[in-house]
Protein backbone atom coordinates (compact mmCIF):
# COMPACT_ATOMS: atom_id res chain seq x y z
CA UNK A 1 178.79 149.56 -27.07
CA UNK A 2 175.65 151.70 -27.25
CA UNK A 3 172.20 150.00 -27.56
CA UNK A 4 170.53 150.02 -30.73
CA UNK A 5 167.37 152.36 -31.22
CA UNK A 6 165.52 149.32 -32.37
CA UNK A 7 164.33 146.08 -30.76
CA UNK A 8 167.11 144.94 -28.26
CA UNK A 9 167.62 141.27 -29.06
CA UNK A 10 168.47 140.02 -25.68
CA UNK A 11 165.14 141.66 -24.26
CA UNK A 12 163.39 139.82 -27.36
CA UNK A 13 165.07 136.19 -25.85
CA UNK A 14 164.34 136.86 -22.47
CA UNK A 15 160.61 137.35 -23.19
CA UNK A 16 160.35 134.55 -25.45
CA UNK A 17 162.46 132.00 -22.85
CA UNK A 18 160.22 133.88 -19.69
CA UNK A 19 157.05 132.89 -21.67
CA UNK A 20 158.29 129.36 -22.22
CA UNK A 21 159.65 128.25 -19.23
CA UNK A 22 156.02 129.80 -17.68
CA UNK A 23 154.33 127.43 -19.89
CA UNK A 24 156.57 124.22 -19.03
CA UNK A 25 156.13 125.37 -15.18
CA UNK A 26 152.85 125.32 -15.77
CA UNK A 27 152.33 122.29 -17.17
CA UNK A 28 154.42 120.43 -14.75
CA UNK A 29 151.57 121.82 -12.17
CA UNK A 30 149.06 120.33 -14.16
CA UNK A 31 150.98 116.53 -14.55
CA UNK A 32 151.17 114.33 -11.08
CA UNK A 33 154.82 113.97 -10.21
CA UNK A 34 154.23 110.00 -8.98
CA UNK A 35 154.23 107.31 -11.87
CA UNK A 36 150.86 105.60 -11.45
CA UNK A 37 150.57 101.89 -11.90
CA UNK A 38 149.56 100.54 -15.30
CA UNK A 39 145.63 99.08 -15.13
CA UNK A 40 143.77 96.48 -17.33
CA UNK A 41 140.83 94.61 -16.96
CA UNK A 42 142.21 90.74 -17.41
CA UNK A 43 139.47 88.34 -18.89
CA UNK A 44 137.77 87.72 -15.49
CA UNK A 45 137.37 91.31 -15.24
CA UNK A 46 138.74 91.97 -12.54
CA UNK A 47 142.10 95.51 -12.61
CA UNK A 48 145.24 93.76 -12.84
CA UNK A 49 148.78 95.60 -12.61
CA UNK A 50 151.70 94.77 -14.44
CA UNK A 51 153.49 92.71 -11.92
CA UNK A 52 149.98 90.78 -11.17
CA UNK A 53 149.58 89.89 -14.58
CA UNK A 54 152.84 88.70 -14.65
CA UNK A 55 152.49 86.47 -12.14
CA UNK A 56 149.04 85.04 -13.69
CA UNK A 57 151.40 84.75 -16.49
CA UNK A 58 153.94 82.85 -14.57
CA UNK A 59 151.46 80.90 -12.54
CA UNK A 60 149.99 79.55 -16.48
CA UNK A 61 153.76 79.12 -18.07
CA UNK A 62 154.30 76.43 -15.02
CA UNK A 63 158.66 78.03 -15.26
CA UNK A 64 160.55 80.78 -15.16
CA UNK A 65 160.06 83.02 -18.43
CA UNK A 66 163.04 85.76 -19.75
CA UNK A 67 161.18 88.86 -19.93
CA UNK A 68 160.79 88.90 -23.57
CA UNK A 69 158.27 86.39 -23.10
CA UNK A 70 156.79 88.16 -20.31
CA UNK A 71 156.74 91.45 -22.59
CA UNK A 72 155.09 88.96 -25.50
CA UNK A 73 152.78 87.85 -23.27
CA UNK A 74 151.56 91.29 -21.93
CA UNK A 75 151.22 92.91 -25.22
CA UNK A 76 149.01 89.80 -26.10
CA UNK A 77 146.64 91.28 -23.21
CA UNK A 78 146.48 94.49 -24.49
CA UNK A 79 149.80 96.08 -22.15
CA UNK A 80 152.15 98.19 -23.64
CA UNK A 81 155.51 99.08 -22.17
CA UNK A 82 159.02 98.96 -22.24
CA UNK A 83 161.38 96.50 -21.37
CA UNK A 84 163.15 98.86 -18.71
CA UNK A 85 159.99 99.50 -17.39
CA UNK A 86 159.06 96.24 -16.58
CA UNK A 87 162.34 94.84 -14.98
CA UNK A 88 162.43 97.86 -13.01
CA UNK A 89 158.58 96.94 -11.87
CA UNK A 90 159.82 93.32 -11.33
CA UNK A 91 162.81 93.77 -9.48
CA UNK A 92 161.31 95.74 -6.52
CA UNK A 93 158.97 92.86 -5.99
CA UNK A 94 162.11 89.96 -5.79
CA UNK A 95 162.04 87.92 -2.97
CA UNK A 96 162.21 87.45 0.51
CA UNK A 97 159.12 90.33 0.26
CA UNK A 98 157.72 89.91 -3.20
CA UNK A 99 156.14 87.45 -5.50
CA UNK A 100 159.56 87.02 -7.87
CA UNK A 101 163.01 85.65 -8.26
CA UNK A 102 164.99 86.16 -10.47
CA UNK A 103 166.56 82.74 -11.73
CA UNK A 104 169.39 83.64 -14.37
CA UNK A 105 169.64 86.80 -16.69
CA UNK A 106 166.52 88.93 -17.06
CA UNK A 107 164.99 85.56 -16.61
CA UNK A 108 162.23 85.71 -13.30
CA UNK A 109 160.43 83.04 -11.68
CA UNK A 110 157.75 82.76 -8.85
CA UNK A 111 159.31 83.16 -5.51
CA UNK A 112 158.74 80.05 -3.72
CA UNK A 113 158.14 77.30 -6.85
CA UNK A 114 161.37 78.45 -8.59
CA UNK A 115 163.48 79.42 -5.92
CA UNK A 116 167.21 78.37 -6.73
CA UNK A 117 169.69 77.91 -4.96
CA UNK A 118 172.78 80.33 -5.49
């Protein structure tokens, strides 16, 4: 097969995908590759993370909340994210190390005041 006098239409897709994967390269470069930690300023003004306003939110709750009540509560304090997201942040902070326990299906606790026993 002889190529065409004209435009060669495999040279005109390897320009166009060169040119875009330049352009996602590039703005990979520009984007940190580590997740920072969701901020707010809680009424006392003080930055608060996710899993701290949680447990504020646990602390005032007095029990163990499923974490559609946790993901009401946040979004009542101006936090916005996903269910995954916060389970995932929740679950590397379990006990014996951190704050929470988990006390039945996507149901968490503070570690210590509502430890159960499995």
């Amino acid at each position: 097969m002889a190529k065409s006098e004209g435009v060669d239409i495999l040279e005109v897709m390897d320009r166009v995908l060169s040119a875009a994967l330049r352009e996602v390269r590039n703005a990979r470069a520009r984007q940190p590759m580590v997740a920072q930690p969701v901020e707010v300023v809680a009424p006392d003004g003080v930055h608060k993370s996710q899993t701290s306003l949680c447990t504020h939110i646990l602390k005032e709750a007095g029990r163990p909340l499923h974490i559609g009540a946790l993901l009401t509560a946040l979004e009542t304090n101006g936090v916005q994210t996903t269910r995954e997201s916060l389970v995932s942040a929740i679950s590397k902070k379990l006990k014996p190390l951190g704050a929470f326990v988990r006390t039945g299906p996507n149901t968490f606790g503070l570690a210590g005041r509502d430890d159960v026993e499995v």
